[in-house]
Protein backbone atom coordinates (compact mmCIF):
# COMPACT_ATOMS: atom_id res chain seq x y z
CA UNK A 1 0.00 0.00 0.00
CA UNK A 2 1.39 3.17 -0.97
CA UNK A 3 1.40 6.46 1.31
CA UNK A 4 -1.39 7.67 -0.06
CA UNK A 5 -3.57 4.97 0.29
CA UNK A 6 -2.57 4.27 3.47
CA UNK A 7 -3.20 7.67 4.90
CA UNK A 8 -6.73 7.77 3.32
CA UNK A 9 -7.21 4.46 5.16
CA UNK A 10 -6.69 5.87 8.19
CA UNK A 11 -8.70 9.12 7.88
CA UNK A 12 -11.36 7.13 6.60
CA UNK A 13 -11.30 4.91 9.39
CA UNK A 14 -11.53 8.12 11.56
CA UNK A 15 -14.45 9.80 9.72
CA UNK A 16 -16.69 6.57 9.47
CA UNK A 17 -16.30 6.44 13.58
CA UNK A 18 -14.85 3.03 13.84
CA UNK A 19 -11.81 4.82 15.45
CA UNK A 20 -11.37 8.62 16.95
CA UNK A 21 -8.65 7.82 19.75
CA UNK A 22 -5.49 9.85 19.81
CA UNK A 23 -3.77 6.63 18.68
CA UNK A 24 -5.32 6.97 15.26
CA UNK A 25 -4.37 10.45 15.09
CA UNK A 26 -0.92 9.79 16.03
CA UNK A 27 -0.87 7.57 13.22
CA UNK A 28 -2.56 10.22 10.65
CA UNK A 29 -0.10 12.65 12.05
CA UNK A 30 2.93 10.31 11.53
CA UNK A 31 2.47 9.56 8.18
CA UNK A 32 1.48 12.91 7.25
CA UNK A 33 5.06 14.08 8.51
CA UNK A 34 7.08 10.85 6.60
CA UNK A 35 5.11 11.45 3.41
CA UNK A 36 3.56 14.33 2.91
CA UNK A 37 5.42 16.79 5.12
CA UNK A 38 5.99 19.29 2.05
CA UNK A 39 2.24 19.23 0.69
CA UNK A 40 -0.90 20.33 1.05
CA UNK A 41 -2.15 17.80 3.19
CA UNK A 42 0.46 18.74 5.79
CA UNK A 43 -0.54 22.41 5.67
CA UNK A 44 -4.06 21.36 6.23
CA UNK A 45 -3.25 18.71 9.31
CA UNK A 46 -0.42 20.03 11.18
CA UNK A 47 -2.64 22.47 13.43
CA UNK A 48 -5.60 19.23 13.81
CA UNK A 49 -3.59 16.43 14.72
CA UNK A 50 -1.17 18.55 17.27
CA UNK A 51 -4.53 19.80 19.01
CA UNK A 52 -6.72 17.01 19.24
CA UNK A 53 -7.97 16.18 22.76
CA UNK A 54 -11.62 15.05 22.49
CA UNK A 55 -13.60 16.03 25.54
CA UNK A 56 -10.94 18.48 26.59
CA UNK A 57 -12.71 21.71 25.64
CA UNK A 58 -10.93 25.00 24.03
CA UNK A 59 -8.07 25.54 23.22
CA UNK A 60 -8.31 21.81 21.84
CA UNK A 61 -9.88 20.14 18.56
CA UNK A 62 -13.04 18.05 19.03
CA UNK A 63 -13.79 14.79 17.38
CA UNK A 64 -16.06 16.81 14.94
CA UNK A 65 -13.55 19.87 14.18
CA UNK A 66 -11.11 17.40 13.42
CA UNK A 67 -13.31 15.04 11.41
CA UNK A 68 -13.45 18.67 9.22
CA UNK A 69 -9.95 18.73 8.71
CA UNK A 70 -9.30 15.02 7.64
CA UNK A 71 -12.65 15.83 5.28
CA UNK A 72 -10.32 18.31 4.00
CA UNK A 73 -7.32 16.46 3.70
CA UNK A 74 -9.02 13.74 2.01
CA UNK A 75 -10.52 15.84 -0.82
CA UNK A 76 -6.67 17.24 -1.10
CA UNK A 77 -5.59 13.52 -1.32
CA UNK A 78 -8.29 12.16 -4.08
CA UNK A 79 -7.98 15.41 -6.19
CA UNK A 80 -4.09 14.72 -6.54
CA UNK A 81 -3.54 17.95 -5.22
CA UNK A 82 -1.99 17.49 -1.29
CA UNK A 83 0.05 14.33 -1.95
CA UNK A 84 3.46 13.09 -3.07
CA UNK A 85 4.00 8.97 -3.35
């Protein structure tokens, strides 16, 4: 499986609710940073994945704010326009 597919494994196995723990989004983050670090997708994650702490409350991302951002990411990532391989 290539990087690409991999990550848009793993953000769609956040957005369908399967998984939201901070495990999967140390996993999102980490091969966001091996793969994609100088890329759209990057730009569009960094902020997310560093603040996610569901049921924590501001200054942190929810499960929903961050479901927004991987929706992002993932359009970036089928429209060829936020990835390198």
């Amino acid at each position: 499986m290539n990087p690409r597919e991999s990550l848009l494994k793993l953000i769609d196995v956040f957005l369908s609710g399967q998984d939201r723990s901070m495990q999967i989004v140390s996993q999102i983050e980490a091969v966001t940073i091996d793969y994609f670090l100088d890329s759209d997708v990057y730009e569009i994650l960094s902020e997310s994945v560093s603040l996610y702490r569901p049921g924590e409350g501001l200054p942190y991302m929810d499960e929903e704010e961050m479901a927004e951002s991987l929706e992002e990411a993932r359009r970036a990532l089928v429209d060829d326009t936020g990835g390198s391989e």
